[in-house]
N, C-alpha and C. Protein backbone atom coordinates (compact mmCIF):
# COMPACT_ATOMS: atom_id res chain seq x y z
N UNK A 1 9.04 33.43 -6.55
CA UNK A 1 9.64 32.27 -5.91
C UNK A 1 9.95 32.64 -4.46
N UNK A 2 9.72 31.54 -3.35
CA UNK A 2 9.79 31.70 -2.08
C UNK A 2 11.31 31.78 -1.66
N UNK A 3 12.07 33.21 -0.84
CA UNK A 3 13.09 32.95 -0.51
C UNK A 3 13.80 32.59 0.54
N UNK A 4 14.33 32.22 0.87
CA UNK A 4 15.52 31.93 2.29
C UNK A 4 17.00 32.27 2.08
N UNK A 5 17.08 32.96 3.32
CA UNK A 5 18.69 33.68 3.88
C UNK A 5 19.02 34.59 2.02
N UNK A 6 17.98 35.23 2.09
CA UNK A 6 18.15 36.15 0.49
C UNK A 6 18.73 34.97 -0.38
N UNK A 7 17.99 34.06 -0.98
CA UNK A 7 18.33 33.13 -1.88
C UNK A 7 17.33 32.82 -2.09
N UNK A 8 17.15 31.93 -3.59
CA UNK A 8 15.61 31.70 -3.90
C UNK A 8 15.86 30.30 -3.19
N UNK A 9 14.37 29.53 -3.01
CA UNK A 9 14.47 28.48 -2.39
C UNK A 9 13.97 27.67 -3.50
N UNK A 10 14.39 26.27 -3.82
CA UNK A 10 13.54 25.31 -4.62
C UNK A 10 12.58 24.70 -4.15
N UNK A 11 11.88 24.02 -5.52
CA UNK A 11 10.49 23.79 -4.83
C UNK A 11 10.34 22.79 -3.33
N UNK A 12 11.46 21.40 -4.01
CA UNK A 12 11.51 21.00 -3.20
C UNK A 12 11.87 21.60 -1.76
N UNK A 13 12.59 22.40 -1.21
CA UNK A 13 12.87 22.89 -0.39
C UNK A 13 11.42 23.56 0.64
N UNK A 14 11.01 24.47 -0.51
CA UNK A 14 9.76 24.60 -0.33
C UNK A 14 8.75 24.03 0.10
N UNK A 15 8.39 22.92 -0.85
CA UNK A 15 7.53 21.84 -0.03
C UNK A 15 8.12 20.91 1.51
N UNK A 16 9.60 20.89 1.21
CA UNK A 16 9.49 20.21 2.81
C UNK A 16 8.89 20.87 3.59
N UNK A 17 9.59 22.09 3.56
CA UNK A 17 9.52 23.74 4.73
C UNK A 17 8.52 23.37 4.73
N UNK A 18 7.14 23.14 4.15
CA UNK A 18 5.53 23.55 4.14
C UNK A 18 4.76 22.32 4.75
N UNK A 19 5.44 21.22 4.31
CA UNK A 19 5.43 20.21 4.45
C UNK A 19 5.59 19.65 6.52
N UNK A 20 7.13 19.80 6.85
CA UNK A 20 7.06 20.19 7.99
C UNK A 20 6.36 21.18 9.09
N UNK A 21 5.95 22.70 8.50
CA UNK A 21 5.10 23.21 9.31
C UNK A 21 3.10 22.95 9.20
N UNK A 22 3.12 22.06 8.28
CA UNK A 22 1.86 21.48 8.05
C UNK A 22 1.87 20.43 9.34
N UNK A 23 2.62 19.45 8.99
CA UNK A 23 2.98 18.10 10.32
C UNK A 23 2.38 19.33 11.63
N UNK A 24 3.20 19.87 11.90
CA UNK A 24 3.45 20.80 13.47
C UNK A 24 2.44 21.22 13.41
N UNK A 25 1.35 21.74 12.79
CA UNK A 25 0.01 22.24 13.26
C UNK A 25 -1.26 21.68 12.92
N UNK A 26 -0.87 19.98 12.68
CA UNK A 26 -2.00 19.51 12.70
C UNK A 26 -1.84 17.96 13.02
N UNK A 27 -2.62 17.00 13.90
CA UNK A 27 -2.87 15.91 14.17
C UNK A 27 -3.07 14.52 13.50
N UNK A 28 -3.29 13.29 13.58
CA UNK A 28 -3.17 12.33 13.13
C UNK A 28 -4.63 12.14 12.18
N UNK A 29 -5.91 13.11 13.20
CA UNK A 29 -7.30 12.74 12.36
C UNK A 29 -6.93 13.28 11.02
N UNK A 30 -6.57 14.77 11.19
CA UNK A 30 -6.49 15.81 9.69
C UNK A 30 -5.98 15.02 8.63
N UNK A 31 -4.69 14.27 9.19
CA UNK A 31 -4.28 13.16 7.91
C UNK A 31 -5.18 11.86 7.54
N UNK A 32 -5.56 11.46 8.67
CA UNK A 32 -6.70 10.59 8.51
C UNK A 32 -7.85 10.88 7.16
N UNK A 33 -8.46 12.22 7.52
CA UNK A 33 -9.53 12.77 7.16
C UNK A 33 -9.02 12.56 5.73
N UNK A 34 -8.09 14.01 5.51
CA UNK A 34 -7.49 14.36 3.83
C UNK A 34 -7.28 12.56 3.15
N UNK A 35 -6.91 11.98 3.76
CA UNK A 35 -6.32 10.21 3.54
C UNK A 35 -7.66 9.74 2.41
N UNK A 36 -8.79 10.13 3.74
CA UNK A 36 -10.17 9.58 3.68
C UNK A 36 -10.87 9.62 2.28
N UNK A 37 -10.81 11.60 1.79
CA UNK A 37 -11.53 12.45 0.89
C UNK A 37 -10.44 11.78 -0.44
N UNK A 38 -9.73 11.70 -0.11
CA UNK A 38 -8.46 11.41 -1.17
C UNK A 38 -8.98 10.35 -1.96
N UNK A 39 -9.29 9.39 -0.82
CA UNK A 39 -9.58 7.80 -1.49
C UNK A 39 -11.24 7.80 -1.90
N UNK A 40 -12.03 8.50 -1.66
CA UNK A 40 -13.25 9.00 -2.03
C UNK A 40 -13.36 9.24 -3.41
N UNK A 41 -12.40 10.49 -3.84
CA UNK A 41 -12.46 10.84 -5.21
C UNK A 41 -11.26 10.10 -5.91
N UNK A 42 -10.58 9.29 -5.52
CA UNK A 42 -9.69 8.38 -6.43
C UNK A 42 -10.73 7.54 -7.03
N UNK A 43 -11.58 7.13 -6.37
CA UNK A 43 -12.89 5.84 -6.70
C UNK A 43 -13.69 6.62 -7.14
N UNK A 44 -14.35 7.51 -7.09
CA UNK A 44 -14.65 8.02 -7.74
C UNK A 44 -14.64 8.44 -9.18
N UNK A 45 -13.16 8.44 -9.75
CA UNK A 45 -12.76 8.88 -10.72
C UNK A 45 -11.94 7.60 -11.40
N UNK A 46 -12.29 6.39 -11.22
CA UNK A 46 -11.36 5.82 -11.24
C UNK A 46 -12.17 4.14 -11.49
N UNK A 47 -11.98 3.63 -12.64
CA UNK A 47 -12.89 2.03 -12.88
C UNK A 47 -12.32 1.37 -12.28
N UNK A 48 -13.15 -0.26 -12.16
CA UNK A 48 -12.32 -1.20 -11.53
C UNK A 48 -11.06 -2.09 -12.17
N UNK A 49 -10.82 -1.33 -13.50
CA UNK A 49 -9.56 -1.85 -14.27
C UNK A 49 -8.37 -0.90 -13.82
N UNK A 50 -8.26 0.10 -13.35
CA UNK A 50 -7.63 1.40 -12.88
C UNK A 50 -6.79 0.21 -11.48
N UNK A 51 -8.27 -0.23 -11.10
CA UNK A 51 -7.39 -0.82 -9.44
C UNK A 51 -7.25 -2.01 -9.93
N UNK A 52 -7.44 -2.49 -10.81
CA UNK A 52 -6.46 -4.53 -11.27
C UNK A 52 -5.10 -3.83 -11.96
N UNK A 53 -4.95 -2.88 -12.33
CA UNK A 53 -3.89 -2.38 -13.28
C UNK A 53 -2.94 -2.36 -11.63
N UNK A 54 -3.30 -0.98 -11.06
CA UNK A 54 -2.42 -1.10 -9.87
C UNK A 54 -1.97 -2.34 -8.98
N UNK A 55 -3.41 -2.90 -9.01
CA UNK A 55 -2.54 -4.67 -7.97
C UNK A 55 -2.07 -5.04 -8.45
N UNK A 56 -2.10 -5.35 -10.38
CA UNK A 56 -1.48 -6.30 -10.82
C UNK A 56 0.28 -5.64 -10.80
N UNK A 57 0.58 -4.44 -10.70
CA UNK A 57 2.09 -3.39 -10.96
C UNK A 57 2.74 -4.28 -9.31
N UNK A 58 1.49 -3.71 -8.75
CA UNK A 58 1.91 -4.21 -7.09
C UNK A 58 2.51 -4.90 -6.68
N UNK A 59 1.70 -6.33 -7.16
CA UNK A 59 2.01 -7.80 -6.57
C UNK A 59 3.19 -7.82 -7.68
N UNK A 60 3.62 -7.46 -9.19
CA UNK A 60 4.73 -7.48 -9.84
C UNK A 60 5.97 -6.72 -9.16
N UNK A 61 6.03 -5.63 -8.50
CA UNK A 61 7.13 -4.96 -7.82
C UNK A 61 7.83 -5.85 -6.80
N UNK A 62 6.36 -6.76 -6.09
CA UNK A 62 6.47 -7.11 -4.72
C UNK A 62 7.36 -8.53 -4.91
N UNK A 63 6.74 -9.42 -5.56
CA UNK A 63 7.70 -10.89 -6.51
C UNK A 63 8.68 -10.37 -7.24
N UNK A 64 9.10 -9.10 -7.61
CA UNK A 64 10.51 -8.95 -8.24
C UNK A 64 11.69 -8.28 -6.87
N UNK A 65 10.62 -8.29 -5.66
CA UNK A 65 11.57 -7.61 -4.44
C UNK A 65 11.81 -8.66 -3.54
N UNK A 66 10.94 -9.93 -3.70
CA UNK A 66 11.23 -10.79 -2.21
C UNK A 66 11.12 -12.27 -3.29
N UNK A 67 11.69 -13.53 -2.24
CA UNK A 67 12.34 -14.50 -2.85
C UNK A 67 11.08 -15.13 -1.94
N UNK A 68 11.57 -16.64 -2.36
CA UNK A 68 10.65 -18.04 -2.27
C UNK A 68 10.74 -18.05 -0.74
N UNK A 69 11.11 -17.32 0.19
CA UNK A 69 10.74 -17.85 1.45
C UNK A 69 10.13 -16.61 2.07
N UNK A 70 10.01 -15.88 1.18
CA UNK A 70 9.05 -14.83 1.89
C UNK A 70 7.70 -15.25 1.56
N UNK A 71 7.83 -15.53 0.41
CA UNK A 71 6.07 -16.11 0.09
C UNK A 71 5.94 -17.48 1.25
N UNK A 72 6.95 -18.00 1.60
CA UNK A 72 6.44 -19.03 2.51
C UNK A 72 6.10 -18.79 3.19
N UNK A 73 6.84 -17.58 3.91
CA UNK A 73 7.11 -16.90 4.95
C UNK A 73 5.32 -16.71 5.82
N UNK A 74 5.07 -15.90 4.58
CA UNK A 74 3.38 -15.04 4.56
C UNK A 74 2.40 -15.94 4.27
N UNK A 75 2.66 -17.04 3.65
CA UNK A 75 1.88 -17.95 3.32
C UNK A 75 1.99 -19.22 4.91
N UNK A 76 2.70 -19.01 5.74
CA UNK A 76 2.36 -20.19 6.44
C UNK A 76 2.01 -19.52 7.67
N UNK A 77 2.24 -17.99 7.92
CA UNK A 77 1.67 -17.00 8.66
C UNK A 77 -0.11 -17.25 8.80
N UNK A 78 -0.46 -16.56 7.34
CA UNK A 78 -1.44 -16.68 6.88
C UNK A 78 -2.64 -18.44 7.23
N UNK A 79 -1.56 -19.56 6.60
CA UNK A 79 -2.35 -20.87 6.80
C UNK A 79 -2.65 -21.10 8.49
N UNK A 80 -1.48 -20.42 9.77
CA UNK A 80 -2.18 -21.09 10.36
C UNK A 80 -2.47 -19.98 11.46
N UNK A 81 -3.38 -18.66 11.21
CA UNK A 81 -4.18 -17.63 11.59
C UNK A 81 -5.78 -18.62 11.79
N UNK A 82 -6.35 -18.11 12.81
CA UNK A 82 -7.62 -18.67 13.27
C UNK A 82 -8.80 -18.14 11.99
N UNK A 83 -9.40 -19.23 11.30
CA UNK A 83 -10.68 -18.72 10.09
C UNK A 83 -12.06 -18.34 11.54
N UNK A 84 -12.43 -17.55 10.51
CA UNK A 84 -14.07 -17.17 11.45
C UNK A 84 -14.84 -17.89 10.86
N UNK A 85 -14.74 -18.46 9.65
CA UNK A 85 -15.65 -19.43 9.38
C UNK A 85 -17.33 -19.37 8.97
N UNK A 86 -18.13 -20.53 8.41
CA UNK A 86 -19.63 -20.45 8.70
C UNK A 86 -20.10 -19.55 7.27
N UNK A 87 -19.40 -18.80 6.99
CA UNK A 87 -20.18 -17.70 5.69
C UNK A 87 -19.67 -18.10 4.41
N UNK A 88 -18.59 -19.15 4.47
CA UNK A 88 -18.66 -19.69 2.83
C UNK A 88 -17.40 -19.06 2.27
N UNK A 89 -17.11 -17.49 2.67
CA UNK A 89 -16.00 -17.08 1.99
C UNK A 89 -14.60 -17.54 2.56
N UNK A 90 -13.58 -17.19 1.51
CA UNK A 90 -12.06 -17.86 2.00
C UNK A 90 -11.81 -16.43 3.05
N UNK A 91 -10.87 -16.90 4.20
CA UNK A 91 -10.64 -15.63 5.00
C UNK A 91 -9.70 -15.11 4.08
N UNK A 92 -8.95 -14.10 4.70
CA UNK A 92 -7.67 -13.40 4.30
C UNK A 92 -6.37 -14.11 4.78
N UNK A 93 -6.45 -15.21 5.83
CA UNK A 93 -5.26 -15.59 5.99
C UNK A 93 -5.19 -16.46 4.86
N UNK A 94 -6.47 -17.42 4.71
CA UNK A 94 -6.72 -18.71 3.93
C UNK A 94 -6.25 -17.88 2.66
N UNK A 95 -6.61 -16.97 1.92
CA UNK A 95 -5.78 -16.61 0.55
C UNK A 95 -4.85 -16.45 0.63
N UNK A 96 -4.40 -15.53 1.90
CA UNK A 96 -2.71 -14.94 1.73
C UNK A 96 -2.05 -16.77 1.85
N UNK A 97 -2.32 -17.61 2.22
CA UNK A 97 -1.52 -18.95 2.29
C UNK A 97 -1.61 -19.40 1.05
N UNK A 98 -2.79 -19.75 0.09
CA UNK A 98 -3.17 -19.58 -0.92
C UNK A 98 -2.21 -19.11 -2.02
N UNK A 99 -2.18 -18.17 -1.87
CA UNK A 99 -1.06 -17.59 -2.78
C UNK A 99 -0.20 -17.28 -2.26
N UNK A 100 0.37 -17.49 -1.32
CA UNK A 100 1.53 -17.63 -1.29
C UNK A 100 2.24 -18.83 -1.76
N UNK A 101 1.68 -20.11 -1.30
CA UNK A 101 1.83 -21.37 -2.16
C UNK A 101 1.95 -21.37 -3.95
N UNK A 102 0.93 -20.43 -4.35
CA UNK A 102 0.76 -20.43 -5.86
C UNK A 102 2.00 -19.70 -5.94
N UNK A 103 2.18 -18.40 -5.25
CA UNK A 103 3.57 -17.94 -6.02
C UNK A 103 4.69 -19.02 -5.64
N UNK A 104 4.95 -19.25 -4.23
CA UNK A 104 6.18 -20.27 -4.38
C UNK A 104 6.06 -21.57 -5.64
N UNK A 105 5.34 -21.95 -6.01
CA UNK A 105 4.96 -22.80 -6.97
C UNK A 105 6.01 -21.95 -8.39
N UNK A 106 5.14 -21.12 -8.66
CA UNK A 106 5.70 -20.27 -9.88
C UNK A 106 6.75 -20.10 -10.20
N UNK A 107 7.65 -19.48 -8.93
CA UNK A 107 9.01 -19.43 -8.82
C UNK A 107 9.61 -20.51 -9.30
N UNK A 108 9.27 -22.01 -8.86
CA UNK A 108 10.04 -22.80 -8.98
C UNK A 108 10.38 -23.15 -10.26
N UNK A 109 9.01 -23.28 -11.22
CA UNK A 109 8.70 -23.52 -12.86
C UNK A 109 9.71 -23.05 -13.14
């Protein structure tokens, strides 16, 4: 076990310490990069029920943390963002308004 001032150190302790002199000798790409390889072999290893399981935990954390005017909030953000249009698909504002409407809806039921 790693020590400090002749005492053992815990892990946690440990990992900050390592943690912090990691930060100090390396840049925003290195985290970028490791970020990158990370999300490589998560998909990799990982079906597309793995990632509906996680959105669906997600969007459940996220409606048990914010109330009916945050979904408005994001939803009228969202409705009136400029569409690019022409290719048929809904943008990202057009859903985030989208559902945000559907969840304020829900709430109310």
């Amino acid at each position: 076990m790693a020590q400090r001032d002749n005492r053992p150190m815990s892990r946690e302790e440990a990992g900050r310490m390592g943690g912090e002199a990691t930060a100090k000798s390396h840049d925003k790409e290195f985290y970028q990069e490791i970020g990158r390889k990370g999300g490589e072999a998560t998909s990799d290893s990982h079906d597309r029920e793995f990632y509906q399981d996680i959105g669906r935990k997600g969007g459940e954390a996220t409606s048990d943390s914010h109330d009916r005017e945050f979904y408005q909030e994001i939803g009228s953000k969202g409705g009136s963002a400029p569409h690019d249009g022409g290719d048929g698909k809904m943008s990202r504002e057009e859903a985030g308004r989208k559902g945000g409407e559907a969840r304020s809806r829900q709430r109310n039921d």
